[in-house]
PDB file of N, CA and C in Angstrom:
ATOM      1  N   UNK A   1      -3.233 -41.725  -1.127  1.00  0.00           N
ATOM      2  CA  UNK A   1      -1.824 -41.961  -1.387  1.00  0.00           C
ATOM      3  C   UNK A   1      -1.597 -43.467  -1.537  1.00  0.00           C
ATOM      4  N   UNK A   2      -0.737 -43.400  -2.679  1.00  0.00           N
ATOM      5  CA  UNK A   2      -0.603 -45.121  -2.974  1.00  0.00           C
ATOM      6  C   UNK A   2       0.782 -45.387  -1.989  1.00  0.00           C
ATOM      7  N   UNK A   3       0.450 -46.902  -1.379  1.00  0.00           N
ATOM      8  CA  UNK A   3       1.696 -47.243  -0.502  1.00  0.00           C
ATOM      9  C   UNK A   3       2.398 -48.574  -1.256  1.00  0.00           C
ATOM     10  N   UNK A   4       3.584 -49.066  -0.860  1.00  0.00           N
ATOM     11  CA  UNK A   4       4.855 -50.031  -1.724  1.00  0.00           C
ATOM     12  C   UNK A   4       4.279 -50.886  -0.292  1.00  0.00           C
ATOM     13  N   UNK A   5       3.991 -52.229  -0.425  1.00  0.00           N
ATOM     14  CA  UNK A   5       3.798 -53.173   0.565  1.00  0.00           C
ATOM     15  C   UNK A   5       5.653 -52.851   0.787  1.00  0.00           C
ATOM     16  N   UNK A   6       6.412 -53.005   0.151  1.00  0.00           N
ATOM     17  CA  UNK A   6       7.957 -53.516   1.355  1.00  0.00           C
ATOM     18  C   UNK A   6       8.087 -52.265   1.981  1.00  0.00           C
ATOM     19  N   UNK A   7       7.596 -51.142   1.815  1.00  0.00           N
ATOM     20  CA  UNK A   7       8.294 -49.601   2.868  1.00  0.00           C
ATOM     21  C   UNK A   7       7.169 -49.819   3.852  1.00  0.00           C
ATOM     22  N   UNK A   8       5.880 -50.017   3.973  1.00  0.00           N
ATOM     23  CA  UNK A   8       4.467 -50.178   4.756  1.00  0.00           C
ATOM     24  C   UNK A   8       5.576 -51.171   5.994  1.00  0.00           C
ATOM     25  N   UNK A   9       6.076 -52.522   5.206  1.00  0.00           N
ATOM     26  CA  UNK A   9       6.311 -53.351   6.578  1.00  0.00           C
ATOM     27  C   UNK A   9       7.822 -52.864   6.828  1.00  0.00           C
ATOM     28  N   UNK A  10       8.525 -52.125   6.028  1.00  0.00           N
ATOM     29  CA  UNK A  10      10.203 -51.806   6.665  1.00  0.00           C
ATOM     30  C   UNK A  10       9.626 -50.225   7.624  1.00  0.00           C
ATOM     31  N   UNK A  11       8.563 -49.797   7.904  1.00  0.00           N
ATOM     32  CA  UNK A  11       7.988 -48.941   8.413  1.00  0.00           C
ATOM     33  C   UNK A  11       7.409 -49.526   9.930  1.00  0.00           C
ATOM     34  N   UNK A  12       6.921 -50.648   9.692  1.00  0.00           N
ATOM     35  CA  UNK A  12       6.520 -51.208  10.809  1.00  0.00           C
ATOM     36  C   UNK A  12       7.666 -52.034  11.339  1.00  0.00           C
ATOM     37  N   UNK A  13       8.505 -52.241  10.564  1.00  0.00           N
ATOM     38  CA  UNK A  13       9.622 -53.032  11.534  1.00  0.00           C
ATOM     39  C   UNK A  13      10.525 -51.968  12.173  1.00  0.00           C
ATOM     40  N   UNK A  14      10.603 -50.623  11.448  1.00  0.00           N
ATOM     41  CA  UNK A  14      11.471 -49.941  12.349  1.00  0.00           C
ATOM     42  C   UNK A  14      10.720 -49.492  13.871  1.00  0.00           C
ATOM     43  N   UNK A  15       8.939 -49.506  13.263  1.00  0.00           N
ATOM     44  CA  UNK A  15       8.518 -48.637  14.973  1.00  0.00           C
ATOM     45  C   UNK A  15       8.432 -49.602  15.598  1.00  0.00           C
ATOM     46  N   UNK A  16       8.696 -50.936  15.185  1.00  0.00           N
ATOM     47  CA  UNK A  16       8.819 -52.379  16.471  1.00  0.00           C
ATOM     48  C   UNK A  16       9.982 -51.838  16.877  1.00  0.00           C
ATOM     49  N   UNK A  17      11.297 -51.292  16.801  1.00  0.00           N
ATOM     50  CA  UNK A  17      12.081 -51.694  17.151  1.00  0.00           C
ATOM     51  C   UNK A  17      11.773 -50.649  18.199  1.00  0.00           C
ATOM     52  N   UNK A  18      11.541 -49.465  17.485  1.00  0.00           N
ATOM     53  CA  UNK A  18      11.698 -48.139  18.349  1.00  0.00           C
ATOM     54  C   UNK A  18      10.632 -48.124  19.717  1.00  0.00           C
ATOM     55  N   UNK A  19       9.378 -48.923  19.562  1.00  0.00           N
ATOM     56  CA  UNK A  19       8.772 -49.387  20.775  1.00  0.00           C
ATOM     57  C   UNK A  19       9.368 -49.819  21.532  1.00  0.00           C
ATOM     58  N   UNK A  20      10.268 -51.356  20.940  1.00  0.00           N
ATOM     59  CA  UNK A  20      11.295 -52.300  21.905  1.00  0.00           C
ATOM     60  C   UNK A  20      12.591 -51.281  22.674  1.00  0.00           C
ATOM     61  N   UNK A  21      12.940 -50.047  21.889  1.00  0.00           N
ATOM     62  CA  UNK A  21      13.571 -49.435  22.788  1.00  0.00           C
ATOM     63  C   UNK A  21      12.440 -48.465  24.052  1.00  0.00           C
ATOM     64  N   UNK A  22      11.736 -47.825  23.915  1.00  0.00           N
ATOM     65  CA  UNK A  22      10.881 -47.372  24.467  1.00  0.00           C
ATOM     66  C   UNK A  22       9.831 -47.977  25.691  1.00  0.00           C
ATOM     67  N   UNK A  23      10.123 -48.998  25.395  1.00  0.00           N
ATOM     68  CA  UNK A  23       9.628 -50.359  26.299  1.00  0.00           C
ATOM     69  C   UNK A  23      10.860 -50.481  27.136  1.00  0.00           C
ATOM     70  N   UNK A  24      11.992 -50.660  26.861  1.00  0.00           N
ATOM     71  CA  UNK A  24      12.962 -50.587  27.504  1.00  0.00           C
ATOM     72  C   UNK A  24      13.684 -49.754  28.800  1.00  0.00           C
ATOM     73  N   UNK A  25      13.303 -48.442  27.710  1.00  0.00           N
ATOM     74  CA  UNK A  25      13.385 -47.189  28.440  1.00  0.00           C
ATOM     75  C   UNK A  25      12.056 -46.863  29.704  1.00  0.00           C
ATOM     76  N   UNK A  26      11.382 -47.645  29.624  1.00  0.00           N
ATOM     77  CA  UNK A  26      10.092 -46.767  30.177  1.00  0.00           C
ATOM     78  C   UNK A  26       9.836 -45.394  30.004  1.00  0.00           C
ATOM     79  N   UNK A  27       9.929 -45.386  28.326  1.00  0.00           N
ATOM     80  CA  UNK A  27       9.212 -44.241  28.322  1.00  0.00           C
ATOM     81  C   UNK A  27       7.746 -44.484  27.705  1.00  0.00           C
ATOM     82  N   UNK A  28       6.936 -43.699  28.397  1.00  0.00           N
ATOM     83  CA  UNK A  28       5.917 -43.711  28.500  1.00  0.00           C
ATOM     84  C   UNK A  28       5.412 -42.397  27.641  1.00  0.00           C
ATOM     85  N   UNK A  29       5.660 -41.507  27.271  1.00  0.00           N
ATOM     86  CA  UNK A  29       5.685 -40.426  26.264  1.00  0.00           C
ATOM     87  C   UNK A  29       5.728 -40.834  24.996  1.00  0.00           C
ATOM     88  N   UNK A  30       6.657 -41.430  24.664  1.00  0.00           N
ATOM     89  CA  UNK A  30       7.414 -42.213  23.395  1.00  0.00           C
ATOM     90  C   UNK A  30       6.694 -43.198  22.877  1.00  0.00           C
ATOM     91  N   UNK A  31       6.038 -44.247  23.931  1.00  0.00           N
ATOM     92  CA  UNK A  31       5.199 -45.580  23.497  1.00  0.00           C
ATOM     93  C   UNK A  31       3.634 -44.716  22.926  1.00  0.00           C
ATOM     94  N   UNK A  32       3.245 -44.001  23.720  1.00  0.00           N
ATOM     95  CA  UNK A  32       2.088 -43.208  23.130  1.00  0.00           C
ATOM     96  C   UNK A  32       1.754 -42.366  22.138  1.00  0.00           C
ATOM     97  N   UNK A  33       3.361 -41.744  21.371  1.00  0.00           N
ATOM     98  CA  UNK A  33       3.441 -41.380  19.993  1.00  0.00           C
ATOM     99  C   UNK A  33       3.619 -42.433  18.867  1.00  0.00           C
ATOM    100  N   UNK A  34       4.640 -42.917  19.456  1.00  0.00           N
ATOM    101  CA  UNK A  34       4.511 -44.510  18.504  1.00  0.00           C
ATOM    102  C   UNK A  34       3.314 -45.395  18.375  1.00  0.00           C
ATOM    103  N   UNK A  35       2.503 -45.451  19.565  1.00  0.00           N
ATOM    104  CA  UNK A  35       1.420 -46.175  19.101  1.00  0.00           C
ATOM    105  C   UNK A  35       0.403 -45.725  18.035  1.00  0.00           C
ATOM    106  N   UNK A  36       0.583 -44.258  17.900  1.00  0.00           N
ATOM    107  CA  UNK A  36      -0.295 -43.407  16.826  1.00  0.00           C
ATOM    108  C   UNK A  36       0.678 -43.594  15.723  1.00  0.00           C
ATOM    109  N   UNK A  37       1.686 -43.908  15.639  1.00  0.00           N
ATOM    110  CA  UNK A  37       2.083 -43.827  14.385  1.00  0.00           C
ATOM    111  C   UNK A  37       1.966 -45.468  13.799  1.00  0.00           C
ATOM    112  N   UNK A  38       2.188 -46.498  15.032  1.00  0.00           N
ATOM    113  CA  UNK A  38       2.128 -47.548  14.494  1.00  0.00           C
ATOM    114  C   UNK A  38       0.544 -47.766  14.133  1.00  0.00           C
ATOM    115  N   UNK A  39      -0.826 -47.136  14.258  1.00  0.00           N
ATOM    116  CA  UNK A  39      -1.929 -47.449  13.939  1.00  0.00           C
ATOM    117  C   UNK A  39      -2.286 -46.927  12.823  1.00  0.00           C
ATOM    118  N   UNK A  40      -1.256 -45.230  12.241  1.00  0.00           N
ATOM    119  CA  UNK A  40      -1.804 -45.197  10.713  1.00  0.00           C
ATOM    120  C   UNK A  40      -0.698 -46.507  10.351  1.00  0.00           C
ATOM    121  N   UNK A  41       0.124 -46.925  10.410  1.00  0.00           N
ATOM    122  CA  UNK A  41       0.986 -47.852   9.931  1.00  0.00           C
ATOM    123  C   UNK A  41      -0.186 -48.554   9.283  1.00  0.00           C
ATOM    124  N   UNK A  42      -0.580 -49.567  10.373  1.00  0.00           N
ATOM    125  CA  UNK A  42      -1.645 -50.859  10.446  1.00  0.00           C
ATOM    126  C   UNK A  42      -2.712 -50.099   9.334  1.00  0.00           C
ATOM    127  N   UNK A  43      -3.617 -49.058   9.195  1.00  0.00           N
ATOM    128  CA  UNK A  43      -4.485 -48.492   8.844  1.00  0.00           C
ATOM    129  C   UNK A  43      -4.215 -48.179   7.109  1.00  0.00           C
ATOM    130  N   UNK A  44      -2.979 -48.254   6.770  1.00  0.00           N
ATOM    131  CA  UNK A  44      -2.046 -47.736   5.286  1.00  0.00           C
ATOM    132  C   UNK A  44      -2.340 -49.121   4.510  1.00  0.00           C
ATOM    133  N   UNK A  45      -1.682 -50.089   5.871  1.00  0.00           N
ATOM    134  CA  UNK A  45      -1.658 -52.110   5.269  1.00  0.00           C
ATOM    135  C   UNK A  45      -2.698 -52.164   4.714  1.00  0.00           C
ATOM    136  N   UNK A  46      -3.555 -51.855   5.772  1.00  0.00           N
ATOM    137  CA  UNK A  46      -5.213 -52.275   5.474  1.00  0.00           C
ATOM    138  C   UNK A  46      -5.755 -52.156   3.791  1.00  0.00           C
ATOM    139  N   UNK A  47      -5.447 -50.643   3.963  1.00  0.00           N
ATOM    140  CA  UNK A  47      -6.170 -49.648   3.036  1.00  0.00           C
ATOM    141  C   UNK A  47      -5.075 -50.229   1.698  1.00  0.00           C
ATOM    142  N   UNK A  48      -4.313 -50.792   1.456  1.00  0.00           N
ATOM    143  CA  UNK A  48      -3.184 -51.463   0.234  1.00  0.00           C
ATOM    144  C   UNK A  48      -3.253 -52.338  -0.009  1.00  0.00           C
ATOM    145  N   UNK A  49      -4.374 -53.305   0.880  1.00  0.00           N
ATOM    146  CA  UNK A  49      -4.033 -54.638   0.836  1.00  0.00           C
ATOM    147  C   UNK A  49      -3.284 -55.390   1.099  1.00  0.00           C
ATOM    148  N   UNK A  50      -3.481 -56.794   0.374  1.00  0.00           N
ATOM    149  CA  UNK A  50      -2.686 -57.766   0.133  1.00  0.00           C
ATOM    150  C   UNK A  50      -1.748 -57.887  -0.903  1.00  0.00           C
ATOM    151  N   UNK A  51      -0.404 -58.380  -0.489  1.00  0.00           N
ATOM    152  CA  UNK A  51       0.368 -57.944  -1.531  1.00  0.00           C
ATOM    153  C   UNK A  51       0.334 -59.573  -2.270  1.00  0.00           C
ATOM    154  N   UNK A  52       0.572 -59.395  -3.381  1.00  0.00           N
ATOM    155  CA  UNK A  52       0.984 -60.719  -4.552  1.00  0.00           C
ATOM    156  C   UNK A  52       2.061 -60.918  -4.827  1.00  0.00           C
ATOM    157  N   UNK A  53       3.453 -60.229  -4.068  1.00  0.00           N
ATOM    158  CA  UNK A  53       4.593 -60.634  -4.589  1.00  0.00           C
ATOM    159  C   UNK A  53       5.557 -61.280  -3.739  1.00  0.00           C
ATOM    160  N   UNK A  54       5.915 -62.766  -4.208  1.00  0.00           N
ATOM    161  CA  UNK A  54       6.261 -63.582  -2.796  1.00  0.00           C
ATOM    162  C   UNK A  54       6.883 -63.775  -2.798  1.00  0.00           C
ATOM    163  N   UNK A  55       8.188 -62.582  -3.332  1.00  0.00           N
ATOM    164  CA  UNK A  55       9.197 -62.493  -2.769  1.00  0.00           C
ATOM    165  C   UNK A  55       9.363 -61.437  -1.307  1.00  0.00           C
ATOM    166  N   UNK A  56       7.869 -61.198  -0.765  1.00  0.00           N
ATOM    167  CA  UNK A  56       7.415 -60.324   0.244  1.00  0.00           C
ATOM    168  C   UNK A  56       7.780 -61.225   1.512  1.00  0.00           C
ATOM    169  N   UNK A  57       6.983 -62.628   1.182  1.00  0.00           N
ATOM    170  CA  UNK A  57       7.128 -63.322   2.311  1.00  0.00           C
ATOM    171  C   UNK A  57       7.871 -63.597   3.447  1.00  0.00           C
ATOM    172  N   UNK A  58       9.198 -63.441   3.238  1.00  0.00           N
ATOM    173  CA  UNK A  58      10.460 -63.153   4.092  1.00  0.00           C
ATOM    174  C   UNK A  58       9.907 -61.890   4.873  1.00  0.00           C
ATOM    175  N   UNK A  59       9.942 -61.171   4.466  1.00  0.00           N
ATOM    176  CA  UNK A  59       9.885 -59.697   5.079  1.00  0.00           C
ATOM    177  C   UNK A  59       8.747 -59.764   6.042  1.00  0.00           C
ATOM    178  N   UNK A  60       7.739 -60.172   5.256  1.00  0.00           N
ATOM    179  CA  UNK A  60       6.135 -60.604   6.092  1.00  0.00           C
ATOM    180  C   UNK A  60       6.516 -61.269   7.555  1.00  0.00           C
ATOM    181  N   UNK A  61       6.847 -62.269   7.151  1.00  0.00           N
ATOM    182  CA  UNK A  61       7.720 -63.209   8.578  1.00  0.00           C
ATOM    183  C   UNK A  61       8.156 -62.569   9.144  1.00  0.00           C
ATOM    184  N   UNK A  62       9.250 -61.782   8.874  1.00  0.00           N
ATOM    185  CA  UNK A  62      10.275 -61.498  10.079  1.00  0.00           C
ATOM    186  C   UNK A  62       9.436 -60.226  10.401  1.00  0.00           C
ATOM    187  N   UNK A  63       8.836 -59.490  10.383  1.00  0.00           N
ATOM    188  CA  UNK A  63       8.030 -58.209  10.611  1.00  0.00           C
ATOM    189  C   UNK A  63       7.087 -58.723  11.709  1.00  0.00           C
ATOM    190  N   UNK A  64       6.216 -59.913  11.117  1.00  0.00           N
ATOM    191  CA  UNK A  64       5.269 -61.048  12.194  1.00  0.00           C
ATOM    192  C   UNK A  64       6.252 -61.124  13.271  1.00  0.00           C
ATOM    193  N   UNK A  65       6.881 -61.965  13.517  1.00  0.00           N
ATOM    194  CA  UNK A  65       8.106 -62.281  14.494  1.00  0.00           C
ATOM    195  C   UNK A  65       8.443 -61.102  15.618  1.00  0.00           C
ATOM    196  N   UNK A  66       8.769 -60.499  14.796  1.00  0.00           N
ATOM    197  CA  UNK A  66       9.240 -59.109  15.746  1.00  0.00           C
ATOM    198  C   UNK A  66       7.982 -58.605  16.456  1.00  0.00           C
ATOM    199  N   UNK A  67       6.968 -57.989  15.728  1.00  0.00           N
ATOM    200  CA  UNK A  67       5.803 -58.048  16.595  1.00  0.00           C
ATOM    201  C   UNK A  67       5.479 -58.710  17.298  1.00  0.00           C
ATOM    202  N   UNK A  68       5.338 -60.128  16.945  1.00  0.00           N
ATOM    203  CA  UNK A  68       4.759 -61.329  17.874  1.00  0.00           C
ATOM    204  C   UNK A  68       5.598 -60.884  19.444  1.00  0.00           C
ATOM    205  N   UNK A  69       7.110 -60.669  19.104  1.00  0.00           N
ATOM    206  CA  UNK A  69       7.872 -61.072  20.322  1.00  0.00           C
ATOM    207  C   UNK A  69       7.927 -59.447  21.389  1.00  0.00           C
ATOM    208  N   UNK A  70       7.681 -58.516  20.490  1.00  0.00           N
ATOM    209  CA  UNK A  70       7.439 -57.511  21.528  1.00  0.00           C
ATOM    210  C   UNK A  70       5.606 -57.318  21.736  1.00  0.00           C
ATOM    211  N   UNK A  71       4.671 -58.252  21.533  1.00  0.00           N
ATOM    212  CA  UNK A  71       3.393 -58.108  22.713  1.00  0.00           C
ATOM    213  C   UNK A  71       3.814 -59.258  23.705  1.00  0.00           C
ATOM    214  N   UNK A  72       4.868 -60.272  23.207  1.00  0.00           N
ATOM    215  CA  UNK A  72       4.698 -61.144  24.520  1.00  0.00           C
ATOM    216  C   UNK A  72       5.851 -60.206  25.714  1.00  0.00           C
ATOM    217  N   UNK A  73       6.770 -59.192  25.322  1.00  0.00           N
ATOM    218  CA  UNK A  73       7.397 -58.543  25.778  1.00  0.00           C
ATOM    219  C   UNK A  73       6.189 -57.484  26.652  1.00  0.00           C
ATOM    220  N   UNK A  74       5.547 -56.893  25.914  1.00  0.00           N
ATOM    221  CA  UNK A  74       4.284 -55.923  26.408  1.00  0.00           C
ATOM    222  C   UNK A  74       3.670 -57.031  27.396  1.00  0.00           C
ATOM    223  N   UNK A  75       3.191 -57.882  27.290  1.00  0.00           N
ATOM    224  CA  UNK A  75       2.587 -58.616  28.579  1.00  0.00           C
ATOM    225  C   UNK A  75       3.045 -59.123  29.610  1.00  0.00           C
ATOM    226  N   UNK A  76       4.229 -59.155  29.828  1.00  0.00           N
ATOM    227  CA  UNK A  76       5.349 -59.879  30.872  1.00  0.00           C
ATOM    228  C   UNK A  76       5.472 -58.520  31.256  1.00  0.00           C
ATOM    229  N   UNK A  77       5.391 -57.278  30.627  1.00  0.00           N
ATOM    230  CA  UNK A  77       5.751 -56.141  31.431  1.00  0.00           C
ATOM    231  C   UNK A  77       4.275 -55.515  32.166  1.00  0.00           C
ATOM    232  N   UNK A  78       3.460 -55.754  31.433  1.00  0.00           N
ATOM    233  CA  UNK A  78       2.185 -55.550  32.209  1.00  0.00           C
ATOM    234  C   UNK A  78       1.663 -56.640  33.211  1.00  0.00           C
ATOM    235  N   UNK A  79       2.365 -57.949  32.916  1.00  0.00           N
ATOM    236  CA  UNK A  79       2.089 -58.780  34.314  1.00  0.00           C
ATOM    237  C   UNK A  79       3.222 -58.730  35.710  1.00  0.00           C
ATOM    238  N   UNK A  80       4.015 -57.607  35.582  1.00  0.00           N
ATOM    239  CA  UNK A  80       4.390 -57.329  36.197  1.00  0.00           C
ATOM    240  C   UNK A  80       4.457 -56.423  36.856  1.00  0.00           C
ATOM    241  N   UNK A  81       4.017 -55.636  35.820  1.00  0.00           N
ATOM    242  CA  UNK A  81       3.662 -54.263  36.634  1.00  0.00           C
ATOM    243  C   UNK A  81       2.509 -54.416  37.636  1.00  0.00           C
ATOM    244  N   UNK A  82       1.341 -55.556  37.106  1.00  0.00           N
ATOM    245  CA  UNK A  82       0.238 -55.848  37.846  1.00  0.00           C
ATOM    246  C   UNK A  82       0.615 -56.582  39.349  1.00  0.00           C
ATOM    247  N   UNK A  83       1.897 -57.217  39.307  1.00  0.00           N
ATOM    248  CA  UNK A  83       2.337 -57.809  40.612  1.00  0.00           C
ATOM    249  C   UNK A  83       2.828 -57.170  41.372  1.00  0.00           C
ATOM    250  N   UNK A  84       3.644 -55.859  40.952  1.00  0.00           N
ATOM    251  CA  UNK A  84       4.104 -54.886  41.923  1.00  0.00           C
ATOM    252  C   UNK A  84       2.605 -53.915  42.121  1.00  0.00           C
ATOM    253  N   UNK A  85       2.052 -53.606  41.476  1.00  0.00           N
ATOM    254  CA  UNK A  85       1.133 -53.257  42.144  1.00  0.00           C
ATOM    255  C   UNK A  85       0.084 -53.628  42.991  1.00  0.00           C
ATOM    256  N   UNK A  86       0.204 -54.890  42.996  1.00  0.00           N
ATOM    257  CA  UNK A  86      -0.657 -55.701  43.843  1.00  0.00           C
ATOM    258  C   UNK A  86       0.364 -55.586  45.244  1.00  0.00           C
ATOM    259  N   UNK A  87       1.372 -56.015  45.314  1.00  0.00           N
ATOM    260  CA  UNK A  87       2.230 -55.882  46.667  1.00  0.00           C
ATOM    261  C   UNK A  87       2.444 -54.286  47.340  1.00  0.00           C
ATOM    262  N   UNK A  88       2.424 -53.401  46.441  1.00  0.00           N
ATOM    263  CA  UNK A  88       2.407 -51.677  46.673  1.00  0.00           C
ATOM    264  C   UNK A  88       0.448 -51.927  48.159  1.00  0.00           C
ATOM    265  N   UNK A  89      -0.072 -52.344  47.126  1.00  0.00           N
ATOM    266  CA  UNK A  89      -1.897 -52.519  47.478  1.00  0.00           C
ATOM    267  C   UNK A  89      -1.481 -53.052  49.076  1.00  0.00           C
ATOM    268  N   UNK A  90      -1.332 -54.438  48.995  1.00  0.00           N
ATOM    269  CA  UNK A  90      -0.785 -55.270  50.120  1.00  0.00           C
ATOM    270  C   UNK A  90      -0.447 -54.621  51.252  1.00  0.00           C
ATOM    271  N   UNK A  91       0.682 -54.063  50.920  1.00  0.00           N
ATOM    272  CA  UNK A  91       1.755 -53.069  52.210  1.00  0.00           C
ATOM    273  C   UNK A  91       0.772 -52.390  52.578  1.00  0.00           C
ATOM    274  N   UNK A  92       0.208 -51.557  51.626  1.00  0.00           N
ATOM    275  CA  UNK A  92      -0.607 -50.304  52.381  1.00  0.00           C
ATOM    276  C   UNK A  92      -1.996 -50.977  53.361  1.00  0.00           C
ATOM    277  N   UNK A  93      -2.558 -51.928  53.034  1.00  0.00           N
ATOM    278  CA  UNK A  93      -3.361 -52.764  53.598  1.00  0.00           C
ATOM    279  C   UNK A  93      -2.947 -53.243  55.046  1.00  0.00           C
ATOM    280  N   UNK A  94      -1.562 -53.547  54.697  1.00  0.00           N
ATOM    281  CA  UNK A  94      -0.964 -54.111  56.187  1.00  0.00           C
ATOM    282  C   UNK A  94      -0.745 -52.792  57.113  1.00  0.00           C
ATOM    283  N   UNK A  95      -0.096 -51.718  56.711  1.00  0.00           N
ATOM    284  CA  UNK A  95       0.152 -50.480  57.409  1.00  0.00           C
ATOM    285  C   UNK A  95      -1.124 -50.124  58.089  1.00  0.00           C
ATOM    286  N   UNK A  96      -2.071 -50.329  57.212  1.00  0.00           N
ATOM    287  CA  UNK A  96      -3.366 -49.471  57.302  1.00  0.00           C
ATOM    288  C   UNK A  96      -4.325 -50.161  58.770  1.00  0.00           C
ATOM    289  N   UNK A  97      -3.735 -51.614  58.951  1.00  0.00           N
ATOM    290  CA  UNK A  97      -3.986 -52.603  59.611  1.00  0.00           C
ATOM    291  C   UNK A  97      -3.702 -52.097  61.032  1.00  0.00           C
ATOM    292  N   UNK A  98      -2.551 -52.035  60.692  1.00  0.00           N
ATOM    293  CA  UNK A  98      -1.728 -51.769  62.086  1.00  0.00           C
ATOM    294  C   UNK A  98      -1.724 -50.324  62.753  1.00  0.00           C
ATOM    295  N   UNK A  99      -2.405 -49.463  62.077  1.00  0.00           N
ATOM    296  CA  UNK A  99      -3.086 -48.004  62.420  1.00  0.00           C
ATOM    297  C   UNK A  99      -3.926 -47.727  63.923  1.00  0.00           C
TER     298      UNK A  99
END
């Protein structure tokens, strides 16, 4: 199937968003269907190439952008999740102490 480089990235900018809600939500159901859909996404780009028309570039950017800003969103939530779970660890250590 032939793909249009601008629907490939208005495809990937909508499942950024729908992650960024899903990230939001903690849903955890939702991020794991989306991530299959965002990998044929990535997998369509691949397979289409590079596009030559630069009036793309805008779109390219702001698509970059949005991604960029929800993995630094994905890592502030996984370095946090890693800190509450380290203090969850902690407590039980101290309880376990005092046994």
């Amino acid at each position: 199937m032939q793909f249009n480089h601008k629907t490939l990235y208005e495809s990937l900018h909508n499942i950024t968003m729908r992650v960024k809600i899903a990230l939001g939500d903690n849903d955890i159901e939702a991020l794991g269907r989306l991530g299959e859909e965002h990998e044929k996404i990535m997998n369509d780009l691949k397979h289409t190439g590079l596009s030559d028309d630069p009036l793309m570039l805008d779109l390219i950017k702001e698509v970059k952008n949005e991604v960029d800003e929800l993995v630094a969103e994905i890592e502030r939530k996984r370095d946090e999740t890693g800190r509450e779970l380290k203090k969850i660890g902690n407590g039980k250590n101290l309880v376990a102490a005092y046994r």
